[in-house]
N, C-alpha and C. Protein backbone atom coordinates (compact mmCIF):
# COMPACT_ATOMS: atom_id res chain seq x y z
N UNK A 1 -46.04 33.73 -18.03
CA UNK A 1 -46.02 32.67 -17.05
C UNK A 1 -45.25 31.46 -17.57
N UNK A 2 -45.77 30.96 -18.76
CA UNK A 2 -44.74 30.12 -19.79
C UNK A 2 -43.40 30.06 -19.06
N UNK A 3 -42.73 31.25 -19.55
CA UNK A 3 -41.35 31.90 -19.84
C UNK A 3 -40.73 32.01 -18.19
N UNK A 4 -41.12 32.04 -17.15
CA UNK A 4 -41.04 31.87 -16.10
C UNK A 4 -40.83 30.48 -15.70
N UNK A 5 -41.50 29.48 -15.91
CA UNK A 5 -41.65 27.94 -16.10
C UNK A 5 -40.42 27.94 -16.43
N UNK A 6 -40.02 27.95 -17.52
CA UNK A 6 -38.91 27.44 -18.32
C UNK A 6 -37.43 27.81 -17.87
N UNK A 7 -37.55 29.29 -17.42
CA UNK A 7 -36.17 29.96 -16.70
C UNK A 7 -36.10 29.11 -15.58
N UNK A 8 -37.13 28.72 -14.58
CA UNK A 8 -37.16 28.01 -13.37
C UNK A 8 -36.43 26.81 -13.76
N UNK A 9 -36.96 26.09 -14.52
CA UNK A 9 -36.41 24.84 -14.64
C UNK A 9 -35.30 24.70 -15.05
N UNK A 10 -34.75 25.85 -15.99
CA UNK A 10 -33.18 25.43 -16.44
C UNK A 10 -32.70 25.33 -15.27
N UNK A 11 -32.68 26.91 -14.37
CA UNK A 11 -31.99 27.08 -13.33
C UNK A 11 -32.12 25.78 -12.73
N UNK A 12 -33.08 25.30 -12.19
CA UNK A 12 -33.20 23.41 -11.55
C UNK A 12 -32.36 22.77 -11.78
N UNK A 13 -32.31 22.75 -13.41
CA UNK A 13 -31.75 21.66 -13.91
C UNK A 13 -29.88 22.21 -13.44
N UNK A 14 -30.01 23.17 -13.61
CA UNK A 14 -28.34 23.91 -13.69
C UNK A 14 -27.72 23.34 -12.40
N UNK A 15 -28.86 23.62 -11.49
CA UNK A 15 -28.21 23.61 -10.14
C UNK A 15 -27.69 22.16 -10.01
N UNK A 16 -28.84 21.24 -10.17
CA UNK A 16 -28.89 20.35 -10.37
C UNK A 16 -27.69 19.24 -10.55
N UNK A 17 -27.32 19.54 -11.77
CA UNK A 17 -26.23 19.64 -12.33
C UNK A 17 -25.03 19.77 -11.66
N UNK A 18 -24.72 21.03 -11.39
CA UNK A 18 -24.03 21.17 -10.21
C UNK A 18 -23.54 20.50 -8.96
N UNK A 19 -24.75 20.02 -8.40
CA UNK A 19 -24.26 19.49 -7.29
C UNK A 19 -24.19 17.57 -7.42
N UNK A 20 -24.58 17.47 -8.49
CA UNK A 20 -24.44 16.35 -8.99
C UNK A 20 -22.54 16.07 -9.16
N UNK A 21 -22.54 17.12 -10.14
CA UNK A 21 -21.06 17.01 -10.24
C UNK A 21 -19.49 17.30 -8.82
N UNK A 22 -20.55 18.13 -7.89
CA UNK A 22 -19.59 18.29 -7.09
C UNK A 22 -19.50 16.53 -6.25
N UNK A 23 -20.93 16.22 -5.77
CA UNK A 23 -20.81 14.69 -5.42
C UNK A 23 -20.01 14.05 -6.13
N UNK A 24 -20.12 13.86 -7.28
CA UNK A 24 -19.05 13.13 -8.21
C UNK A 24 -17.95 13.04 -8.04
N UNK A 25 -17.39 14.76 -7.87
CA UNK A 25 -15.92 14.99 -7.45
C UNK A 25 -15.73 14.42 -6.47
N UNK A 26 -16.24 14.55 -5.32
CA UNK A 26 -16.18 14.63 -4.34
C UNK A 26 -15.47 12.56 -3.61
N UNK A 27 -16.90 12.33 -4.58
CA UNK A 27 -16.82 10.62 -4.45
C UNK A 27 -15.44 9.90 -4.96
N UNK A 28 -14.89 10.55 -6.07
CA UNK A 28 -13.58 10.52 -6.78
C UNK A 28 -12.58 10.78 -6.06
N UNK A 29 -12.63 12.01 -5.20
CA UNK A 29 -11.25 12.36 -4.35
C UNK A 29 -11.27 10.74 -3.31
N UNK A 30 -12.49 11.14 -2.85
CA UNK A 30 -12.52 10.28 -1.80
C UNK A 30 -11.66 8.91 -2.26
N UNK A 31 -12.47 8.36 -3.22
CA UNK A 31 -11.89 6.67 -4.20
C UNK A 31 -9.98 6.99 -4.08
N UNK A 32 -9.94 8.05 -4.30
CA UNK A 32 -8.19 8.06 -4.98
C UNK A 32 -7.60 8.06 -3.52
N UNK A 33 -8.16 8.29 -2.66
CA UNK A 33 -7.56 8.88 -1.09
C UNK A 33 -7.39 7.25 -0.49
N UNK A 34 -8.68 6.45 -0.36
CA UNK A 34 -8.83 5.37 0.12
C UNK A 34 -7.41 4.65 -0.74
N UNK A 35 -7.44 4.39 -1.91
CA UNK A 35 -6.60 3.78 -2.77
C UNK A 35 -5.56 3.87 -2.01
N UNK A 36 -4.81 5.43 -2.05
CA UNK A 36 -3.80 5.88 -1.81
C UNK A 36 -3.48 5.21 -0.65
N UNK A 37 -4.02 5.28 0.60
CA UNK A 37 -4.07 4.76 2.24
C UNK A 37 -3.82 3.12 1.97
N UNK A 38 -4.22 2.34 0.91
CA UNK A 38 -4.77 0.89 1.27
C UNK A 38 -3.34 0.70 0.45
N UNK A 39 -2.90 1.51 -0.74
CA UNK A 39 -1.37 0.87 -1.09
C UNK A 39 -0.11 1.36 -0.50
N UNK A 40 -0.03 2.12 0.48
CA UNK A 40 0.57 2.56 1.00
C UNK A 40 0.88 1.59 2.45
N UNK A 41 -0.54 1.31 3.06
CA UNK A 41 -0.76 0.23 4.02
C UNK A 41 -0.14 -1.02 3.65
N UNK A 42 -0.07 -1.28 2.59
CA UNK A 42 0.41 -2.64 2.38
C UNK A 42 2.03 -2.51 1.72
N UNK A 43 2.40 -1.47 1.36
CA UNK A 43 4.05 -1.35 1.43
C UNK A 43 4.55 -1.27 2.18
N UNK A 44 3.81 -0.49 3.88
CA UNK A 44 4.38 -0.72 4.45
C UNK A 44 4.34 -1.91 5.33
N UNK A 45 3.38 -2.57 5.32
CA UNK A 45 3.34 -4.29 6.54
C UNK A 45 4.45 -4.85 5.33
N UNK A 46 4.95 -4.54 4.21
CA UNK A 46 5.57 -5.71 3.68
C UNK A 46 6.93 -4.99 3.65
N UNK A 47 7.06 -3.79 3.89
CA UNK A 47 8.38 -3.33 4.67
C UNK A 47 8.69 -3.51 5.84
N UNK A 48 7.94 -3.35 6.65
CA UNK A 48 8.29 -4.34 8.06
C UNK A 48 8.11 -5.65 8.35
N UNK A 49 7.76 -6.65 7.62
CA UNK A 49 7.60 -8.00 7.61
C UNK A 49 9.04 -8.24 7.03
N UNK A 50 9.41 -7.40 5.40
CA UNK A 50 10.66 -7.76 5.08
C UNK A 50 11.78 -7.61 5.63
N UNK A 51 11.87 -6.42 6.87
CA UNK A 51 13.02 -5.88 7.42
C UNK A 51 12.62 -7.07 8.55
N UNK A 52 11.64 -7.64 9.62
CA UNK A 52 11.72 -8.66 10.05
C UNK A 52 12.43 -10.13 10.24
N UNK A 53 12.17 -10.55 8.60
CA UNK A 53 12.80 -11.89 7.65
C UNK A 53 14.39 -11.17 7.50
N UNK A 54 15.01 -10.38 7.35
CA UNK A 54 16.03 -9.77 6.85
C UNK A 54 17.00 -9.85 8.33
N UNK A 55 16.34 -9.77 9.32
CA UNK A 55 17.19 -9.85 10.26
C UNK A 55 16.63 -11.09 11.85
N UNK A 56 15.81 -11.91 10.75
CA UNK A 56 15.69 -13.54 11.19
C UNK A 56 14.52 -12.90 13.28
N UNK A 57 13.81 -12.23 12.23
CA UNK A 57 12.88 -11.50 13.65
C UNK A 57 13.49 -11.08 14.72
N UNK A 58 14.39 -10.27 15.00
CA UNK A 58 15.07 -10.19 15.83
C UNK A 58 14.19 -9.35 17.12
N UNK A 59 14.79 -9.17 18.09
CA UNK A 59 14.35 -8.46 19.22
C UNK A 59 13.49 -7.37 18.88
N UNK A 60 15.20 -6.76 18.69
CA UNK A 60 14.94 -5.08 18.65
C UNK A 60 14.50 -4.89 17.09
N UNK A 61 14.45 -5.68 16.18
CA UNK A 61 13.66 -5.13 15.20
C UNK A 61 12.44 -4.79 15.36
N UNK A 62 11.64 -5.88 16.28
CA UNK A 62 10.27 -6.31 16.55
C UNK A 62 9.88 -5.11 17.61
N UNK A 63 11.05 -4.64 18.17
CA UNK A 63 10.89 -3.43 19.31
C UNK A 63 10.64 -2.33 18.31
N UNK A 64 11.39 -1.97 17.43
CA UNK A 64 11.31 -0.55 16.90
C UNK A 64 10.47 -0.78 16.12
N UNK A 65 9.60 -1.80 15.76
CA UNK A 65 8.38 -1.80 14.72
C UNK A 65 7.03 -1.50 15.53
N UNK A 66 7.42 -2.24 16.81
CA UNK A 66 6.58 -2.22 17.90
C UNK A 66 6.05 -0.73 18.35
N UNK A 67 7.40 0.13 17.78
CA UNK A 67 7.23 1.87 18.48
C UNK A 67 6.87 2.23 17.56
N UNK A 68 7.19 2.21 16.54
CA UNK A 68 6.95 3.33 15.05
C UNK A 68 5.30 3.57 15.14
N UNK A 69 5.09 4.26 15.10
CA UNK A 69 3.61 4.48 15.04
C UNK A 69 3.21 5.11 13.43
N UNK A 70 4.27 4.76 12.52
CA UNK A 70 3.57 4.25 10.93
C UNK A 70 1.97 3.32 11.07
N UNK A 71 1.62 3.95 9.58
CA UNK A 71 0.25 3.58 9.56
C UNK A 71 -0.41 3.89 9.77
N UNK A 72 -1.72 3.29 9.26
CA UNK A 72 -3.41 3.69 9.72
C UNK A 72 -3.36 2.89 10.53
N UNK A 73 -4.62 3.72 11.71
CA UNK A 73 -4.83 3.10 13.01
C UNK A 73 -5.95 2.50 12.79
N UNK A 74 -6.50 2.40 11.80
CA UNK A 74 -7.80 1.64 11.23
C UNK A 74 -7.59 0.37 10.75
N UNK A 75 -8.00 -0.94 11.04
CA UNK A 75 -8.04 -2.36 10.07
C UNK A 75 -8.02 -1.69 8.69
N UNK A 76 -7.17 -1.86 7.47
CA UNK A 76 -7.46 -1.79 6.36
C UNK A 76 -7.08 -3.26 5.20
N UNK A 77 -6.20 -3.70 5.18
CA UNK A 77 -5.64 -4.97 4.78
C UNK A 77 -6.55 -5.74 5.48
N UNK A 78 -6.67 -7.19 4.84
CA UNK A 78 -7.55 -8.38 5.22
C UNK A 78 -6.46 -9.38 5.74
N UNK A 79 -6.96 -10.35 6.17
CA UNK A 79 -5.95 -11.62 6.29
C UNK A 79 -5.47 -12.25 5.13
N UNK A 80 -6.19 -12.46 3.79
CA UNK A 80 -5.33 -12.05 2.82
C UNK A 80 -4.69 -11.53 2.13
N UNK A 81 -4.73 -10.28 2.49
CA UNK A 81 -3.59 -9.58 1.81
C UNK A 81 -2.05 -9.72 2.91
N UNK A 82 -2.11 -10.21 3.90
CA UNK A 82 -1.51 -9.81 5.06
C UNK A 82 -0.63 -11.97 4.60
N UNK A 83 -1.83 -12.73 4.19
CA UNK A 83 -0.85 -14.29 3.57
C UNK A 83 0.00 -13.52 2.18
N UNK A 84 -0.82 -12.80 1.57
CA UNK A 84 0.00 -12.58 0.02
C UNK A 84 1.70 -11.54 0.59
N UNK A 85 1.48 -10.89 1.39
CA UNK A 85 3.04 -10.56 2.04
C UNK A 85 3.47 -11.45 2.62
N UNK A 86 3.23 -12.22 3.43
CA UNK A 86 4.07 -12.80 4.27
C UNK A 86 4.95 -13.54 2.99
N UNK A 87 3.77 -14.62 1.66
CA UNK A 87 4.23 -15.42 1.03
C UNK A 87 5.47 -14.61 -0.20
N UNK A 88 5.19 -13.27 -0.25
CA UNK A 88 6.57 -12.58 -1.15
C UNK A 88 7.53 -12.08 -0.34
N UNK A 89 7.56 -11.85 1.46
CA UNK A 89 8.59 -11.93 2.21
C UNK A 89 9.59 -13.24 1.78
N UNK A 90 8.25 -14.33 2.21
CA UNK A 90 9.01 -16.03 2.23
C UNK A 90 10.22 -15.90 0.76
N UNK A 91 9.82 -15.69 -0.14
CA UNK A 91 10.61 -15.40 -1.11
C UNK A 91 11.78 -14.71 -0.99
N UNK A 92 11.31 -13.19 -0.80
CA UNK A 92 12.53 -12.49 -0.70
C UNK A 92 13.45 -13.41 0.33
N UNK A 93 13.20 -13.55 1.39
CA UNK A 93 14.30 -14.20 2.85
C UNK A 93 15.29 -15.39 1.78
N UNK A 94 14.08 -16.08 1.17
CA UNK A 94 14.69 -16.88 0.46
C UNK A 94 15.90 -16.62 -0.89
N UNK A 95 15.58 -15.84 -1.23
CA UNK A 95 16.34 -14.82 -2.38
C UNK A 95 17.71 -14.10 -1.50
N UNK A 96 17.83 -12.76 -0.83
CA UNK A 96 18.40 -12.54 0.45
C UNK A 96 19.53 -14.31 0.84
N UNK A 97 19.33 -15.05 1.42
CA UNK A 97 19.54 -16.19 2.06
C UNK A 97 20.71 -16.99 0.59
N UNK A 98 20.60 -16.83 -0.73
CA UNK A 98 20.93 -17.18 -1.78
C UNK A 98 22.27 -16.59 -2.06
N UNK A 99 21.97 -14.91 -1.78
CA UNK A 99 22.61 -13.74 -2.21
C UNK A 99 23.61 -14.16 -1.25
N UNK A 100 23.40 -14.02 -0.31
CA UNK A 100 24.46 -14.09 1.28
C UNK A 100 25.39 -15.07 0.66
N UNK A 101 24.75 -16.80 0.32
CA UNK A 101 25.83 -17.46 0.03
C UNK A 101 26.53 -17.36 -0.69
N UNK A 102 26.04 -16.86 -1.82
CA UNK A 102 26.98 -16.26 -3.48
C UNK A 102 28.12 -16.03 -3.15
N UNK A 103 27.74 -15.03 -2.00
CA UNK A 103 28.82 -13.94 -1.70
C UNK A 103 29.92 -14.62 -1.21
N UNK A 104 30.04 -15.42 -0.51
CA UNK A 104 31.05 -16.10 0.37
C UNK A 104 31.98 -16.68 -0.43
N UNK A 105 33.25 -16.08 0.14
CA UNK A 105 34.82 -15.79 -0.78
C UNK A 105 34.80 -15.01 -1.95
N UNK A 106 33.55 -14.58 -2.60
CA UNK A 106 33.66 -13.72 -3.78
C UNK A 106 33.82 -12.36 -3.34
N UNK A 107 33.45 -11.72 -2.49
CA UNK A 107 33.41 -10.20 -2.01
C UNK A 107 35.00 -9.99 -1.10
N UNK A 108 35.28 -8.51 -0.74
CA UNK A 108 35.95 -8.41 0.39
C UNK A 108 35.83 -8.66 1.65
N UNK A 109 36.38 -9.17 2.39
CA UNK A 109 36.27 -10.11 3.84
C UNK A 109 35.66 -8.40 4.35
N UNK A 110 34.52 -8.92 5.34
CA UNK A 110 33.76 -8.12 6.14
C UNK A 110 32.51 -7.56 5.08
N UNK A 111 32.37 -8.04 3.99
CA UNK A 111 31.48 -7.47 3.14
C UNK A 111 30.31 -9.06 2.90
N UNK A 112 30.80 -9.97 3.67
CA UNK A 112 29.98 -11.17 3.50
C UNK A 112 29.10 -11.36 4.22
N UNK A 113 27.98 -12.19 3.63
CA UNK A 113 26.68 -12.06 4.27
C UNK A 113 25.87 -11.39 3.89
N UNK A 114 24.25 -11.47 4.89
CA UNK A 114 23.03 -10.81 4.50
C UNK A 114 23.39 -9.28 4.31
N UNK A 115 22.87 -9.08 3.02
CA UNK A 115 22.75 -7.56 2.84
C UNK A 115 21.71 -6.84 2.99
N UNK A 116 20.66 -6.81 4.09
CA UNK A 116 19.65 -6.62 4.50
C UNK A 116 18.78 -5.55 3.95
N UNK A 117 19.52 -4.14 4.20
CA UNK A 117 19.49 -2.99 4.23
C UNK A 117 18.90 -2.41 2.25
N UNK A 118 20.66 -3.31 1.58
CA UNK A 118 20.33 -3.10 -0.14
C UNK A 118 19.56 -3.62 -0.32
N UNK A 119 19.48 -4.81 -0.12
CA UNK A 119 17.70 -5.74 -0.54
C UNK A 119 17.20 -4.94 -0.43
N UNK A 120 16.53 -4.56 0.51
CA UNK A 120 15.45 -4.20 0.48
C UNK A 120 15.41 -2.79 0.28
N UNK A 121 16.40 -1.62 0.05
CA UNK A 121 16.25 -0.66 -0.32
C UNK A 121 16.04 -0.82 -2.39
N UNK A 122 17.15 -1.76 -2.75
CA UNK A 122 16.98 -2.29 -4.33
C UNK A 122 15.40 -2.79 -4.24
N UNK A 123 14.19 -3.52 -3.35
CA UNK A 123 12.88 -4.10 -3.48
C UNK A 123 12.35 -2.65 -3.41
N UNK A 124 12.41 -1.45 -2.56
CA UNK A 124 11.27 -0.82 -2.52
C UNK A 124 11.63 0.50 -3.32
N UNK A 125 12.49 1.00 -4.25
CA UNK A 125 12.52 2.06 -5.15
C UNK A 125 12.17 1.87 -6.77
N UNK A 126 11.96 0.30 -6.80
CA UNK A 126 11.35 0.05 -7.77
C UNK A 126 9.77 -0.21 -7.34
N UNK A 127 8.63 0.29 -8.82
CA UNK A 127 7.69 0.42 -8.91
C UNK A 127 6.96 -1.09 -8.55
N UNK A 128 7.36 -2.31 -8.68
CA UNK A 128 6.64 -3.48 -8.48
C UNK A 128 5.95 -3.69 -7.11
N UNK A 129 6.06 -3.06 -6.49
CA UNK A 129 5.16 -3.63 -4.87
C UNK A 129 3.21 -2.93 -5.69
N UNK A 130 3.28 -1.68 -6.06
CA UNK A 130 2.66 -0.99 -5.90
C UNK A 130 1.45 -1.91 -7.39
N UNK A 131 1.93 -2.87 -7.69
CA UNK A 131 0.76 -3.74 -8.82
C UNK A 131 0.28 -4.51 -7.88
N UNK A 132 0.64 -5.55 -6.89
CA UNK A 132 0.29 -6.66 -6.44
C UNK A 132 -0.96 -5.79 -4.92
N UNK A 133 -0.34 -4.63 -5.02
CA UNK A 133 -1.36 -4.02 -4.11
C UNK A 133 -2.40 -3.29 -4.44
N UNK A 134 -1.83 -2.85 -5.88
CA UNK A 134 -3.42 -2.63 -6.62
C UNK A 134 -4.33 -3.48 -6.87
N UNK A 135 -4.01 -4.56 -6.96
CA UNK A 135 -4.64 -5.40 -7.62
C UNK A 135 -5.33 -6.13 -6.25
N UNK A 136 -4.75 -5.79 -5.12
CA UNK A 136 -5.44 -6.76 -3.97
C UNK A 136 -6.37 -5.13 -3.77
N UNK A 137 -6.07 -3.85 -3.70
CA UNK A 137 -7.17 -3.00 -3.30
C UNK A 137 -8.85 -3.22 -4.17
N UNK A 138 -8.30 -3.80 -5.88
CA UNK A 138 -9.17 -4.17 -5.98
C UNK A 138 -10.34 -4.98 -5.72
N UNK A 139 -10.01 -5.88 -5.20
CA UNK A 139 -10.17 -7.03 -4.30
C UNK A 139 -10.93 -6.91 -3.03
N UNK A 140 -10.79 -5.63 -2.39
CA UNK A 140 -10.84 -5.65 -1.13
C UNK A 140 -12.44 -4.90 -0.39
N UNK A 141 -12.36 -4.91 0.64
CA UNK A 141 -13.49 -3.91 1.28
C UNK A 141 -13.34 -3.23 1.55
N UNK A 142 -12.17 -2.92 1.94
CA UNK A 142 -11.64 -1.22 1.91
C UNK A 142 -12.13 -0.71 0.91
N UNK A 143 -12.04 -0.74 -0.33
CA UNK A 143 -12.76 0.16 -1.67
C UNK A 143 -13.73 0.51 -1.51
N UNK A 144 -14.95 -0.47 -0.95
CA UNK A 144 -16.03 0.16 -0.40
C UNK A 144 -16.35 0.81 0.03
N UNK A 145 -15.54 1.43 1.02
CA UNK A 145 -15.65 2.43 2.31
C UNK A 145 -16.39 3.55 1.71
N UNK A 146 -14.98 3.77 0.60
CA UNK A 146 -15.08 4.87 -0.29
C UNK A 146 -16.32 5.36 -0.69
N UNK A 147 -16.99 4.56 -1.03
CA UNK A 147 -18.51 4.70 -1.65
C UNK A 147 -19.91 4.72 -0.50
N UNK A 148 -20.28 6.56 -0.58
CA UNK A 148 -21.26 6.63 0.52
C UNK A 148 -22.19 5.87 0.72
C-alpha cells in the first residue's frame, strides 16, 4: 500500500509538472506574440505619420493611409506612445527639411528637394525604431494583456 502511495504521487507530481510547464510555455509564446504586435504597431503609426510629414499631409497621402487596412484593429499604443512618434516625426520633417536645402545647387537639376521616399526608406532598414518601442512596450498595458 506504501509503494502505491508513492508511485501515485510521483505520477502527481510528474503530471504536475507538466502542465505547469506547458502554461509556462504557453504564457511565453503568448508575451513574445503581444511584444511582437505592440512593436510592429508602433513602426508602423511612425511610418505613416513619417510618410505624412514627408509629404507636408497631403490629400492623397491621408487617402491611401485612410485605405490601407495595415494594423491591429485593436487600441494597442497609448497616447503616449502615439506624442513619442509624432515628437521623432517632428525631428525627422525637421532633418528631411535641412537635407532638401543642402541640396540646392549641389545635386543635378531635377534631383532637388525633399527626398521623401530615401529618408525614410534609409530610417526604417536600420534597427533603431525597434529600441524606443521596446522600451515604450515596456511601459505599456498592452504587456499586460499577455498575462492571464
Amino acid at each position: 500500500m506504501h509503494r502505491s502511495n508513492a508511485l501515485y504521487s510521483v505520477v502527481l507530481l510528474l503530471l504536475l509538472l507538466t502542465f505547469t510547464h506547458c502554461t509556462t510555455s504557453r504564457q511565453r509564446l503568448l508575451k513574445q506574440q503581444y511584444k511582437e504586435i505592440y512593436v510592429e504597431e508602433f513602426k508602423l503609426i511612425y511610418f505613416q505619420k513619417l510618410l505624412q510629414a514627408g509629404f507636408n499631409n497631403a490629400e492623397e497621402v491621408n487617402s491611401l493611409i485612410a485605405f490601407d487596412k495595415s494594423g491591429f484593429t485593436e487600441p494597442v499604443l497609448s497616447s503616449e506612445d502615439y506624442q513619442l512618434i509624432e515628437r521623432m516625426v517632428q525631428a525627422d520633417q525637421q532633418q528631411m527639411r535641412a537635407d532638401s536645402v543642402a541640396r540646392i545647387g549641389r545635386v543635378a537639376e531635377g534631383a532637388e528637394g525633399k527626398q521623401v521616399f530615401s529618408y525614410m526608406l534609409q530610417k526604417l532598414e536600420g534597427k533603431w525604431l525597434d529600441s524606443p518601442a521596446k522600451e515604450r512596450y515596456k511601459l505599456s498595458y498592452f504587456r499586460h494583456m499577455a498575462t492571464p
